[in-house]
PDB file of N, CA and C in Angstrom:
ATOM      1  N   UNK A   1      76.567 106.861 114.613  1.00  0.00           N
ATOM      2  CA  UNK A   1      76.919 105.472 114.406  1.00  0.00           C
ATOM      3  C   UNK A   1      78.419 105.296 114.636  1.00  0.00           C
ATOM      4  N   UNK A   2      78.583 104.485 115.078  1.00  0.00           N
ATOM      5  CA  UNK A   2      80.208 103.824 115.632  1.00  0.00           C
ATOM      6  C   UNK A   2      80.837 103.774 114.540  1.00  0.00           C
ATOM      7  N   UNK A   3      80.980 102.996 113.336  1.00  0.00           N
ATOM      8  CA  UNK A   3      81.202 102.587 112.225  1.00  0.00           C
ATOM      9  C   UNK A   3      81.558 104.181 111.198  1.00  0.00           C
ATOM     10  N   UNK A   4      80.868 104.706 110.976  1.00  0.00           N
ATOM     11  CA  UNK A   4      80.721 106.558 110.882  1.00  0.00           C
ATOM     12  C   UNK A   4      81.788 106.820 109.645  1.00  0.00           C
ATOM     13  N   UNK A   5      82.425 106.665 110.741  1.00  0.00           N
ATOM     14  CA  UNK A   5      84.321 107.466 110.334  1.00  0.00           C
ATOM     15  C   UNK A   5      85.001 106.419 109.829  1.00  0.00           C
ATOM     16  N   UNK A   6      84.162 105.375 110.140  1.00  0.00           N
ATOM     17  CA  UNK A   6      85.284 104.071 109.207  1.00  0.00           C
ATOM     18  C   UNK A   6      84.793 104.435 107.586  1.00  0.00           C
ATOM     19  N   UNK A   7      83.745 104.966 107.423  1.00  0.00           N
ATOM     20  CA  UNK A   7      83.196 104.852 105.884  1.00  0.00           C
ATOM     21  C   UNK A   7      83.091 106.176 105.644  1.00  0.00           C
ATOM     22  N   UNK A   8      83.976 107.010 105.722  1.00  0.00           N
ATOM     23  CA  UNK A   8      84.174 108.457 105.590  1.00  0.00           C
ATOM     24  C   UNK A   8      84.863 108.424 104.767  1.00  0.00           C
ATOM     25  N   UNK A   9      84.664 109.045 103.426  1.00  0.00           N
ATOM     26  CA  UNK A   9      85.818 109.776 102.642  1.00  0.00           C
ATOM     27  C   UNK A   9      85.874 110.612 101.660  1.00  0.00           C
ATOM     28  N   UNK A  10      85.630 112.068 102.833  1.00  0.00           N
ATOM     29  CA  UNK A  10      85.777 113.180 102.230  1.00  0.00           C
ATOM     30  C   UNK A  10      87.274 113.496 102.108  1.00  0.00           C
ATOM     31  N   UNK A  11      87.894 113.322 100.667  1.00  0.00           N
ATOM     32  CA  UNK A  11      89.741 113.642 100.677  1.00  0.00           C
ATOM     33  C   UNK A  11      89.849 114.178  99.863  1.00  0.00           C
ATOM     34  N   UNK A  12      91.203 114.816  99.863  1.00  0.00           N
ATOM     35  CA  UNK A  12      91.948 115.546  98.631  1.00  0.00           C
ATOM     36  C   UNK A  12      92.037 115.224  97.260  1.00  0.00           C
ATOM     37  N   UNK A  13      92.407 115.889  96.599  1.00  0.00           N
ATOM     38  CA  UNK A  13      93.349 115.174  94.997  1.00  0.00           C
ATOM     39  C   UNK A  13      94.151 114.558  95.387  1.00  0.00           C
ATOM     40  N   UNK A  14      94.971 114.572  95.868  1.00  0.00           N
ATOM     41  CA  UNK A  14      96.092 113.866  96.243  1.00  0.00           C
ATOM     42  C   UNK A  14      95.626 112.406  96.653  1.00  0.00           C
ATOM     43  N   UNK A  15      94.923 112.218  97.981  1.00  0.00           N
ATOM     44  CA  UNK A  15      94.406 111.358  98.310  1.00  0.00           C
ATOM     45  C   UNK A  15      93.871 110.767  97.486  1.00  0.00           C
ATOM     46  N   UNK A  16      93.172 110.881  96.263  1.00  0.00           N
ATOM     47  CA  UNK A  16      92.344 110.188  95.336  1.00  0.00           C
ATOM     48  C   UNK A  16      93.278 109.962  94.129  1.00  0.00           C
ATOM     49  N   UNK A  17      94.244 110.650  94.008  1.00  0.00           N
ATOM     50  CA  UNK A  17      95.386 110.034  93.163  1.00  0.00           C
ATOM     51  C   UNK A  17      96.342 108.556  93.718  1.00  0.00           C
ATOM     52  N   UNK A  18      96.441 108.601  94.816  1.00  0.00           N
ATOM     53  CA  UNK A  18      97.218 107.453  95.785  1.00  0.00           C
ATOM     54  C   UNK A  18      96.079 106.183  96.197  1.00  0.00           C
ATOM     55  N   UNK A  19      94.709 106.470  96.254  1.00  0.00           N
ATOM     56  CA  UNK A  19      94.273 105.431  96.224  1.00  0.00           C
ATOM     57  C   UNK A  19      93.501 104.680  94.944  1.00  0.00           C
ATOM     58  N   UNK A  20      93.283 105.649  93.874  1.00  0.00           N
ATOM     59  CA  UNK A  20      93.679 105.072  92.341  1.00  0.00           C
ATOM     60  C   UNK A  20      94.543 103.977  92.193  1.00  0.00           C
ATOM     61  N   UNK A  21      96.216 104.604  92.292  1.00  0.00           N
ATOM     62  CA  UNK A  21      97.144 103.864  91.988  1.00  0.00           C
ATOM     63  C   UNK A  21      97.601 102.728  93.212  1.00  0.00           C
ATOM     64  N   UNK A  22      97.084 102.770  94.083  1.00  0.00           N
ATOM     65  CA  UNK A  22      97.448 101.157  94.775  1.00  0.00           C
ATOM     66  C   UNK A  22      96.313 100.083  94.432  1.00  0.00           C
ATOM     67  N   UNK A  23      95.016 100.743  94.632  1.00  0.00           N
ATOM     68  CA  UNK A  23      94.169  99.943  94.282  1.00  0.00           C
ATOM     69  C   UNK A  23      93.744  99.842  92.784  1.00  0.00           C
ATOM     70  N   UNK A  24      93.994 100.502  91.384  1.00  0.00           N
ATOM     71  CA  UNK A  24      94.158 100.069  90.610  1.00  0.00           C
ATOM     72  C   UNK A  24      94.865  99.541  89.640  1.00  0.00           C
ATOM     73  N   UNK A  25      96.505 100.148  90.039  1.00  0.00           N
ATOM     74  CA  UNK A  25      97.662 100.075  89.745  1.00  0.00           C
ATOM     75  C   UNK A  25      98.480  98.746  90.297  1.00  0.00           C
ATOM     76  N   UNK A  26      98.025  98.792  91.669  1.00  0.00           N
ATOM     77  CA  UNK A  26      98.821  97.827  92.162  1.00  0.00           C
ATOM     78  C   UNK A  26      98.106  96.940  92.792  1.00  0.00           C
ATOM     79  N   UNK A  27      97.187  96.771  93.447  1.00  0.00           N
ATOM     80  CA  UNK A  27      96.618  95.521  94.402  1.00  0.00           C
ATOM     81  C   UNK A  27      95.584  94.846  93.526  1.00  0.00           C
ATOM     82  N   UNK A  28      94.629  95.647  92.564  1.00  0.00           N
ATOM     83  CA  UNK A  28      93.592  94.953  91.580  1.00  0.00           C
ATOM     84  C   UNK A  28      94.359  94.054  90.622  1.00  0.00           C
ATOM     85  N   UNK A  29      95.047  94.508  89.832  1.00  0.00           N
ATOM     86  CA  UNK A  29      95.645  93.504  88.932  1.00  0.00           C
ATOM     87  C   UNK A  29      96.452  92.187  88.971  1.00  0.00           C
ATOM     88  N   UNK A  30      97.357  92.211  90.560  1.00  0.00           N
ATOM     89  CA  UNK A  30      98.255  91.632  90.911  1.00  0.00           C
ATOM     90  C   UNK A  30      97.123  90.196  91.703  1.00  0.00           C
ATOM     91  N   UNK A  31      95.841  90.618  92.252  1.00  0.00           N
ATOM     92  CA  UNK A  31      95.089  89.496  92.502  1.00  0.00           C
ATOM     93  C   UNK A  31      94.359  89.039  91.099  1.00  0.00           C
ATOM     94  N   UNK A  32      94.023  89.844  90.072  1.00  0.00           N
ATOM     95  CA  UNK A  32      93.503  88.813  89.555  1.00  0.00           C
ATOM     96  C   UNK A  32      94.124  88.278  88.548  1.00  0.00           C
ATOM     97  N   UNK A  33      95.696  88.870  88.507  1.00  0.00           N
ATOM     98  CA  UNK A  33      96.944  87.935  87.881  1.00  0.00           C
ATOM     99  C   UNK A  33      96.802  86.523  88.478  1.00  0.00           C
ATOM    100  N   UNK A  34      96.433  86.775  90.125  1.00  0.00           N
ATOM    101  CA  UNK A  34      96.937  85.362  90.928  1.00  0.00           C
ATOM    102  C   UNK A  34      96.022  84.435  90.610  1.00  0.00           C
ATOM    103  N   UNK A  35      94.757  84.941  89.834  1.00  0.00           N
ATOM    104  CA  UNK A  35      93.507  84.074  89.412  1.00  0.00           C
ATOM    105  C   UNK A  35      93.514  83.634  88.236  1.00  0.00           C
ATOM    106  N   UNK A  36      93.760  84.252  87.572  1.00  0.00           N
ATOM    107  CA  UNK A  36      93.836  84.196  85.829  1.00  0.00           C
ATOM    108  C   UNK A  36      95.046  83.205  85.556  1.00  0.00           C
ATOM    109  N   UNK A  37      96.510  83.257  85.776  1.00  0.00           N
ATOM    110  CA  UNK A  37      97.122  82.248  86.057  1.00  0.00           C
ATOM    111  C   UNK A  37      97.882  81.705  87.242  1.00  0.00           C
ATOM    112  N   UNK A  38      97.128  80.935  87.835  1.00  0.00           N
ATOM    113  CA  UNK A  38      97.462  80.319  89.049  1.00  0.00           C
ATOM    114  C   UNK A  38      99.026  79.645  88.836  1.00  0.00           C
ATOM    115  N   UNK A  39      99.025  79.010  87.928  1.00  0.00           N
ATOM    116  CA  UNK A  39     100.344  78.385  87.885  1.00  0.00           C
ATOM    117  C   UNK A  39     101.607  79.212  87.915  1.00  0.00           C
ATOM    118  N   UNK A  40     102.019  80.273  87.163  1.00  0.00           N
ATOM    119  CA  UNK A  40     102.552  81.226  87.306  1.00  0.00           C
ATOM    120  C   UNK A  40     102.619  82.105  88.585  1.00  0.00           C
ATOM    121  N   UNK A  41     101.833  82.457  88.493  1.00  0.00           N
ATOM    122  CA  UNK A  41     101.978  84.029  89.630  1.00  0.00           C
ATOM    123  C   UNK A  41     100.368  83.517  91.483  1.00  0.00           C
ATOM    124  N   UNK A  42     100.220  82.368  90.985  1.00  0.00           N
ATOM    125  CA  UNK A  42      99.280  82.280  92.214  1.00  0.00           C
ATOM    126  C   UNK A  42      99.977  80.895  93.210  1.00  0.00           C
ATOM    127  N   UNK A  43      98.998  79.973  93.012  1.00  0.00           N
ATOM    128  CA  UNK A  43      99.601  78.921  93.894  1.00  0.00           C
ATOM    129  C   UNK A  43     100.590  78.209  93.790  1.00  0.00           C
ATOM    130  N   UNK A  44     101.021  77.804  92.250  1.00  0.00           N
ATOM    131  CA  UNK A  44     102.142  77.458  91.833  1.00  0.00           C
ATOM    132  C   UNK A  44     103.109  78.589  92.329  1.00  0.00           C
ATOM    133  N   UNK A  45     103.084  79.513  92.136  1.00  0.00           N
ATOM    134  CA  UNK A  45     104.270  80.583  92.620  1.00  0.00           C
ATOM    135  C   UNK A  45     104.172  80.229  94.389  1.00  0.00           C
ATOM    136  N   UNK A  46     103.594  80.358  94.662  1.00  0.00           N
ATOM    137  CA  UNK A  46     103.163  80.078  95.995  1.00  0.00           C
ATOM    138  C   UNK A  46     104.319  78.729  96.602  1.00  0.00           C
ATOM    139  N   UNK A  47     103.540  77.403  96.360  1.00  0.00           N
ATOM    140  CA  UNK A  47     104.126  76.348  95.990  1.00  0.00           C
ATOM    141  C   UNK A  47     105.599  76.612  95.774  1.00  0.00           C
ATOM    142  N   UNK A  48     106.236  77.376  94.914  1.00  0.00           N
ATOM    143  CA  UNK A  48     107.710  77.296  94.712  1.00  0.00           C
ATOM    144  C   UNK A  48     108.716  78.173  95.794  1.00  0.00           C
ATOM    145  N   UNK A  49     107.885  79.215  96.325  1.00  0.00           N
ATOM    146  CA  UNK A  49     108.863  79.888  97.074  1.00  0.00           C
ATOM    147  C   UNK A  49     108.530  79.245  98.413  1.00  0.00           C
ATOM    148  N   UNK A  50     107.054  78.609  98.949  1.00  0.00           N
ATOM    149  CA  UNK A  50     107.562  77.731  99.902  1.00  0.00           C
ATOM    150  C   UNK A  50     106.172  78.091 101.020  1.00  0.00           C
ATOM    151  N   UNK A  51     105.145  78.466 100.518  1.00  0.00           N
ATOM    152  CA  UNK A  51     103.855  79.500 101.303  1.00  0.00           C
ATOM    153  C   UNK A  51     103.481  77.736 101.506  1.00  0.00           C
ATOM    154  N   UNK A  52     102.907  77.823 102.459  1.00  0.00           N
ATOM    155  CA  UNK A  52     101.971  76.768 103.243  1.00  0.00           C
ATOM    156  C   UNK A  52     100.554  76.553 102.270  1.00  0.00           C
ATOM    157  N   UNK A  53     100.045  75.424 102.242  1.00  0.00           N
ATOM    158  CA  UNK A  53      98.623  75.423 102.004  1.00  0.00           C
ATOM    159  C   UNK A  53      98.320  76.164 100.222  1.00  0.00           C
ATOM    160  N   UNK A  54      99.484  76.157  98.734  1.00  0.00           N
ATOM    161  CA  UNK A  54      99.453  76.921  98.260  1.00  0.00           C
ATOM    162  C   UNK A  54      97.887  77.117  97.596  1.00  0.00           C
ATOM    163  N   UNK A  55      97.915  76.261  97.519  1.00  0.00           N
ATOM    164  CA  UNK A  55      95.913  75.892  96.586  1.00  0.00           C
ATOM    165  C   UNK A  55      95.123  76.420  97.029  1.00  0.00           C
ATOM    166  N   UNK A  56      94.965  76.705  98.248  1.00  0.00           N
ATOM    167  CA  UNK A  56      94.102  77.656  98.992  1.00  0.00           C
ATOM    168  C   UNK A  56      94.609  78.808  99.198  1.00  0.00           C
ATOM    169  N   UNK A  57      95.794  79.357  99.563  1.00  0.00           N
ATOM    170  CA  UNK A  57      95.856  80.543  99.583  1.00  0.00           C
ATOM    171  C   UNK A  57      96.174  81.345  98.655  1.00  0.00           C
ATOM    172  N   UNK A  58      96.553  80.580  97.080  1.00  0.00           N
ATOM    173  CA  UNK A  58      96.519  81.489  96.081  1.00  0.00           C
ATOM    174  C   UNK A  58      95.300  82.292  95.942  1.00  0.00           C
ATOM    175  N   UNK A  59      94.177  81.628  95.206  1.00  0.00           N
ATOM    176  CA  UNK A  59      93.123  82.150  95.455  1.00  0.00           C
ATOM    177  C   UNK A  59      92.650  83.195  96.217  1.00  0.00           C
ATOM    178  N   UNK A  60      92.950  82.502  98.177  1.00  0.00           N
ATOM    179  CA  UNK A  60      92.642  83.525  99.239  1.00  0.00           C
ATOM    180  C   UNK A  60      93.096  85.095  98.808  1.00  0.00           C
ATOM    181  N   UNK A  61      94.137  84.757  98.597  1.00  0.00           N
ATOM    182  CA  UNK A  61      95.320  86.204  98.731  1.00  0.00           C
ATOM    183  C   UNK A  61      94.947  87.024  97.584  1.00  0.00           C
ATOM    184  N   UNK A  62      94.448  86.217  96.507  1.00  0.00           N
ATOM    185  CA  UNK A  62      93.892  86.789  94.731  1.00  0.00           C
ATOM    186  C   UNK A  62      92.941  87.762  95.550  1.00  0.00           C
ATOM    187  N   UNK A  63      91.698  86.658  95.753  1.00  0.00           N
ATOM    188  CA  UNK A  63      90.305  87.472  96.008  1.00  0.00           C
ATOM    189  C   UNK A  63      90.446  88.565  97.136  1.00  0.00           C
ATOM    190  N   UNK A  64      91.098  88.503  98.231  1.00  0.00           N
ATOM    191  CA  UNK A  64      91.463  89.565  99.099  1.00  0.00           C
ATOM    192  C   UNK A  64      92.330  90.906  97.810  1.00  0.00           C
ATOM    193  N   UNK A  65      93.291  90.757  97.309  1.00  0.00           N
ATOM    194  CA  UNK A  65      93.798  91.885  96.844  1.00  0.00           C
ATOM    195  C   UNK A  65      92.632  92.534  95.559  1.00  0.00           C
ATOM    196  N   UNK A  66      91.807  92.086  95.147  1.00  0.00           N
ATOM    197  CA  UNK A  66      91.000  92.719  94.323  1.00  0.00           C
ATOM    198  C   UNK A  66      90.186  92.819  95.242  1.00  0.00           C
ATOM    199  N   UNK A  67      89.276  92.341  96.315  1.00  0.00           N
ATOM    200  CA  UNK A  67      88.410  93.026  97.064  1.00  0.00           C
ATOM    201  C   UNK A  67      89.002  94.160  97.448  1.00  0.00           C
ATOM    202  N   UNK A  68      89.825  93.834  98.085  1.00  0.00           N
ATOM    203  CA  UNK A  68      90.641  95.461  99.101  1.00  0.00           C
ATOM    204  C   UNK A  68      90.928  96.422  98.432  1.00  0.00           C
ATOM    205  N   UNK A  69      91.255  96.160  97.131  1.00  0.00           N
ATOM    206  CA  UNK A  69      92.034  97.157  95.774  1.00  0.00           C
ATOM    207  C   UNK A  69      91.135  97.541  95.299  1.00  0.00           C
ATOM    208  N   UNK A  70      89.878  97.288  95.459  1.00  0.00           N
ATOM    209  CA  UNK A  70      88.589  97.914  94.923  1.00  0.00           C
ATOM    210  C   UNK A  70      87.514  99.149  96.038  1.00  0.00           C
ATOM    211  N   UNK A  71      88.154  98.350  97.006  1.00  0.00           N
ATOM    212  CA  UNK A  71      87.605  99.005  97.941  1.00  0.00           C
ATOM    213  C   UNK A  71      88.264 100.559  98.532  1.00  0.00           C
ATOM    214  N   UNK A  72      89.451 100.326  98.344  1.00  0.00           N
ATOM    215  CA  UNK A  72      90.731 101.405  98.297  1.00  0.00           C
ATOM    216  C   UNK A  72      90.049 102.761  97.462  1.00  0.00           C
ATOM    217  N   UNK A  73      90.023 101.993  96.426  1.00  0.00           N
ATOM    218  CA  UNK A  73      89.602 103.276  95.451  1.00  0.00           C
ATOM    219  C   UNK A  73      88.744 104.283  95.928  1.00  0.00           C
ATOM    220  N   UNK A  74      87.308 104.067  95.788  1.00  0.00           N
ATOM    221  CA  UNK A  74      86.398 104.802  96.544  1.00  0.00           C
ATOM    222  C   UNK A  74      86.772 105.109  98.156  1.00  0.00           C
ATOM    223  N   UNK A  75      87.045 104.509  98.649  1.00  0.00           N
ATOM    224  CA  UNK A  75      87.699 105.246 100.093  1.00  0.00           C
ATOM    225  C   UNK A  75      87.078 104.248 101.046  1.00  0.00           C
ATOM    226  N   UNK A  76      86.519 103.391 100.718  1.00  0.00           N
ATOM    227  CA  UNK A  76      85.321 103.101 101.660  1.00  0.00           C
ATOM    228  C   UNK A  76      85.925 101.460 102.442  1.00  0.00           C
ATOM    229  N   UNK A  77      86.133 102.023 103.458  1.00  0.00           N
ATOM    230  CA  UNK A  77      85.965 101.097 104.571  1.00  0.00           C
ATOM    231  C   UNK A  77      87.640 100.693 104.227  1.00  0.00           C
ATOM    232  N   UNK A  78      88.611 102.166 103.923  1.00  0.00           N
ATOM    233  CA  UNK A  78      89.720 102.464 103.973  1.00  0.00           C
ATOM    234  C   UNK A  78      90.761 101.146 105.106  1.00  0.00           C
ATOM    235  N   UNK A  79      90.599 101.965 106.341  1.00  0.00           N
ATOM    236  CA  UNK A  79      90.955 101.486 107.169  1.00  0.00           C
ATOM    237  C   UNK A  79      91.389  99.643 107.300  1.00  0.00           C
ATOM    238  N   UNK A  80      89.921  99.491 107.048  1.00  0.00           N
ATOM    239  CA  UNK A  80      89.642  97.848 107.080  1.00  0.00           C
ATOM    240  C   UNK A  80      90.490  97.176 105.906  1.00  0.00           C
ATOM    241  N   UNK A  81      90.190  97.911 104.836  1.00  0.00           N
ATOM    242  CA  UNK A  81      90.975  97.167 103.460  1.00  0.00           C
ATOM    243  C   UNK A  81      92.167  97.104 103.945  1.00  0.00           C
ATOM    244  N   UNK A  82      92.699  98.099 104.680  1.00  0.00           N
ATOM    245  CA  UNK A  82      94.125  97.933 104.234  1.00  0.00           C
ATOM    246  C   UNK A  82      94.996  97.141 105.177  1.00  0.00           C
ATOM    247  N   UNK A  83      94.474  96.263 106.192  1.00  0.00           N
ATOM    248  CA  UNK A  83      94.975  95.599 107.179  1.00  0.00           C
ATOM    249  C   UNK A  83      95.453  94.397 106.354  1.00  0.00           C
ATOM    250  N   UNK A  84      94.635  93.916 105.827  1.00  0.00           N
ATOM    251  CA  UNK A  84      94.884  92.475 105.435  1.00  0.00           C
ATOM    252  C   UNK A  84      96.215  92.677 103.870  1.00  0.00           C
ATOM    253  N   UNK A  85      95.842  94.101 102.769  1.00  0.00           N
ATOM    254  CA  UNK A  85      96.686  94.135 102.291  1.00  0.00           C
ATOM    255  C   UNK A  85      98.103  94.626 102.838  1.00  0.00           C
ATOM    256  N   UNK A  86      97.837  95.350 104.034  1.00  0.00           N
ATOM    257  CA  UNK A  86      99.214  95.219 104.383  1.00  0.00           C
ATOM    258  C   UNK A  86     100.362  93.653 104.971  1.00  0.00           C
ATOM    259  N   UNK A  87      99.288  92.947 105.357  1.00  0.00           N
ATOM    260  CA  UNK A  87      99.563  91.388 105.756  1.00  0.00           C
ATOM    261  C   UNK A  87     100.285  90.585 104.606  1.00  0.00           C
ATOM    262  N   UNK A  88      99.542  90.913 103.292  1.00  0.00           N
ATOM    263  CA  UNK A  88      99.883  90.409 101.788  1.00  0.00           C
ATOM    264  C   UNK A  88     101.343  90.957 101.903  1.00  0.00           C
ATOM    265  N   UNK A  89     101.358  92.034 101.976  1.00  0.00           N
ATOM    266  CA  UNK A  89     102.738  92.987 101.466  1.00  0.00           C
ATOM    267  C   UNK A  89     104.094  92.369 102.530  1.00  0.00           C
ATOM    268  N   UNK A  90     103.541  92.286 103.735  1.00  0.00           N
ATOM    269  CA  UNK A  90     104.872  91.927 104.560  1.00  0.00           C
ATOM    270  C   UNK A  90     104.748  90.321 104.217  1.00  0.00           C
ATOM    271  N   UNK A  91     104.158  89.472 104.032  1.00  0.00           N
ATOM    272  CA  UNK A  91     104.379  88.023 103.601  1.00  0.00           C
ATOM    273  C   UNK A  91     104.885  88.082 102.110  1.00  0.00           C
ATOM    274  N   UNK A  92     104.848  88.907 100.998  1.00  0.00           N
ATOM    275  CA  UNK A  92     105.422  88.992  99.961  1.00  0.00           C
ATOM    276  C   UNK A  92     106.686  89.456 100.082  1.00  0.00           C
ATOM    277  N   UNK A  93     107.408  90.026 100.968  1.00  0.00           N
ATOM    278  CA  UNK A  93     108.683  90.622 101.646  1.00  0.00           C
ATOM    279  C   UNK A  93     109.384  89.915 102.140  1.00  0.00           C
ATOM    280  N   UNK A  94     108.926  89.280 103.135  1.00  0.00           N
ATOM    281  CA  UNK A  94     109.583  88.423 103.951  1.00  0.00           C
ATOM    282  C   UNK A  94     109.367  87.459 102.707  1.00  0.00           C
ATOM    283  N   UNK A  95     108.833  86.999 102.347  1.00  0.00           N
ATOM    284  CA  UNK A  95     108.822  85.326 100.960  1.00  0.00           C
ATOM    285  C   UNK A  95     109.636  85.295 100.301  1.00  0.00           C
ATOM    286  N   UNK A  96     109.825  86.762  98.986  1.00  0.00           N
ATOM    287  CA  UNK A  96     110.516  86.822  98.077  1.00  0.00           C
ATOM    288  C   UNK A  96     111.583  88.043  98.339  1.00  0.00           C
ATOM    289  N   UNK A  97     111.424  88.947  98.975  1.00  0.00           N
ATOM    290  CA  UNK A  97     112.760  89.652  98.857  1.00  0.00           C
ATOM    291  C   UNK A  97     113.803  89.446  99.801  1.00  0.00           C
ATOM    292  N   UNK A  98     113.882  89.397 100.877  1.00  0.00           N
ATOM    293  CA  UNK A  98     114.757  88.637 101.841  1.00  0.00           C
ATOM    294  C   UNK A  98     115.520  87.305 101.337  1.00  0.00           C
ATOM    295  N   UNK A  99     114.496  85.931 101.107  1.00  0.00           N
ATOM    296  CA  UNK A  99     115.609  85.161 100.721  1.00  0.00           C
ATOM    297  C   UNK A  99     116.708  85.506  99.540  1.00  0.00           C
ATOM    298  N   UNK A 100     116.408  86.399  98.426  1.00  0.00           N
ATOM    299  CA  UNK A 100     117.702  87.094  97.585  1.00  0.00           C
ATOM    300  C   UNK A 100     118.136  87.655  98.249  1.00  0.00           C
ATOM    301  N   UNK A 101     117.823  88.869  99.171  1.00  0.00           N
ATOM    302  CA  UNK A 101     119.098  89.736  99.773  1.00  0.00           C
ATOM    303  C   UNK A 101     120.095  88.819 100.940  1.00  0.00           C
ATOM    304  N   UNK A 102     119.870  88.209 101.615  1.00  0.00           N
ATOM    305  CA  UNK A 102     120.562  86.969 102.204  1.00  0.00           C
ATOM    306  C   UNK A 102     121.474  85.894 101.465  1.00  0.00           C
ATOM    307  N   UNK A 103     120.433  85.626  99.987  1.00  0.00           N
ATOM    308  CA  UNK A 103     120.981  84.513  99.972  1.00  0.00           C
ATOM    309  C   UNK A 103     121.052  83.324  99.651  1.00  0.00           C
ATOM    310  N   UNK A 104     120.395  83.048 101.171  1.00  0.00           N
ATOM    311  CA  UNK A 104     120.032  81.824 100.981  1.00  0.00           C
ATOM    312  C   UNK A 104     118.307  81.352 101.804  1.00  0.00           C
ATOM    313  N   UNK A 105     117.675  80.592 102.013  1.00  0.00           N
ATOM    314  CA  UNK A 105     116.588  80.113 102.525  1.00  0.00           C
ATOM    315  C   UNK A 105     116.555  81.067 103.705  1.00  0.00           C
ATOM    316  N   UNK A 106     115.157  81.358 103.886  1.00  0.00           N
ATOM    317  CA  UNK A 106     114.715  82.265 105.533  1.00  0.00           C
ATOM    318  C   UNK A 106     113.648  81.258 105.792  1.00  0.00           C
ATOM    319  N   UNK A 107     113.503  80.694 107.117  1.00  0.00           N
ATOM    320  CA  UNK A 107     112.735  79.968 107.636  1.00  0.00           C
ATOM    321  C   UNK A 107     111.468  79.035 106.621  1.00  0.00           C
ATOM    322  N   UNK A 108     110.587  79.139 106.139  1.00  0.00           N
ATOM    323  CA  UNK A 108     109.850  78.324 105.168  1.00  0.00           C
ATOM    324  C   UNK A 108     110.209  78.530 103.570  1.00  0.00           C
ATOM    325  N   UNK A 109     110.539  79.898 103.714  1.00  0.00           N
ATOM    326  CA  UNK A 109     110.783  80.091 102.349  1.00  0.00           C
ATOM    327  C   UNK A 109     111.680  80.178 101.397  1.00  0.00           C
ATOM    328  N   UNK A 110     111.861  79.858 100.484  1.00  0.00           N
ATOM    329  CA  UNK A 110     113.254  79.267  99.958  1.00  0.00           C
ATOM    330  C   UNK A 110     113.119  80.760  98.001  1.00  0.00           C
ATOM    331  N   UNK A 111     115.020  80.353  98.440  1.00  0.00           N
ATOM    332  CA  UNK A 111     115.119  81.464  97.217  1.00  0.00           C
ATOM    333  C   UNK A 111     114.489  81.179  96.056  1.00  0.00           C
ATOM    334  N   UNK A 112     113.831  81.042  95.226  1.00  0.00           N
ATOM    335  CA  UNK A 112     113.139  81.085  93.953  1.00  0.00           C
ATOM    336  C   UNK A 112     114.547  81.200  93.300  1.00  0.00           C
ATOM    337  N   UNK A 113     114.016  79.685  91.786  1.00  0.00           N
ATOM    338  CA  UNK A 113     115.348  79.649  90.946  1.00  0.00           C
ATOM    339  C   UNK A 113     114.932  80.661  89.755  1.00  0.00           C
ATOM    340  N   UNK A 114     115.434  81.677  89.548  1.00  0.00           N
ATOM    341  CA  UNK A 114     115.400  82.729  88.658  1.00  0.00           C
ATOM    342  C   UNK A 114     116.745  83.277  87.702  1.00  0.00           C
ATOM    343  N   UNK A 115     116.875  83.164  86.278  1.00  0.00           N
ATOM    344  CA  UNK A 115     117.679  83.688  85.415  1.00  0.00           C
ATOM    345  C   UNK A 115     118.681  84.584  86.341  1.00  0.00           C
ATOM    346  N   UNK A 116     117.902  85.934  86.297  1.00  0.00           N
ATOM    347  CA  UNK A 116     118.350  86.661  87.127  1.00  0.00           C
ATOM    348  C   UNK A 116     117.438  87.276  88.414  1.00  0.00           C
ATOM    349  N   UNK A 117     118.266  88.225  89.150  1.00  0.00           N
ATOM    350  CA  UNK A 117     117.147  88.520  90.340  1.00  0.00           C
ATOM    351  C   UNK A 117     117.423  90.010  90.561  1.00  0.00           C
ATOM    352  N   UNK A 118     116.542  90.607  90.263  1.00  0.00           N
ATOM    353  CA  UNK A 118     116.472  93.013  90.232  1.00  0.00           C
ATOM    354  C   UNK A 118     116.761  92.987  89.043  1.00  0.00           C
ATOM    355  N   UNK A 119     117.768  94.079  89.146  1.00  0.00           N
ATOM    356  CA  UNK A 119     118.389  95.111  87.875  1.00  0.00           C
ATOM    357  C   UNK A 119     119.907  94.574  87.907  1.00  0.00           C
TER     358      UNK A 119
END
């Protein structure tokens, strides 16, 4: 079958320690933060730093990072999960960390008014 090796995952310890911790550590919780409170950390956050369409793509981006972050874990259909969370990760980069290291505004997205910003 073509498909085969996409749903293969015979791996290491190692390997099963690293996809634990992105997909339960980091991509599961952080979508269904974006669900649980939208206003905060989903579309409203969305909405403030300047994402297009926020009402819909809070949600979108929620249910994608707990699908993919679930899917991570077990290994299965590796490959595929991780396209779209890598898409999340460079639009969370370019959104929120760039306009602080600059400054000021990068093309749609604007600096978020924050107390402070890092360490």
């Amino acid at each position: 079958m073509i498909l085969s090796r996409e749903f293969d995952s015979r791996t290491t310890g190692w390997t099963v320690l690293v996809r634990l911790l992105v997909g339960l550590v980091v991509f599961f919780p952080e979508g269904l933060q974006k669900l649980i409170f939208p206003a905060l950390l989903g579309a409203g956050r969305f909405s403030r730093i300047g994402i297009p369409w926020p009402d819909v793509l809070g949600p979108f981006v929620g249910g994608f990072e707990i699908v993919c972050g679930l899917l991570i874990v077990p290994g299965l259909a590796t490959r595929f999960a991780a396209i779209p969370l890598l898409i999340v990760t460079i639009v969370a980069i370019v959104s929120t960390k760039l306009p602080i290291l600059l400054g000021h505004d990068l093309w749609i997205f604007h600096v978020p008014s924050m107390p402070r910003y890092g360490f």
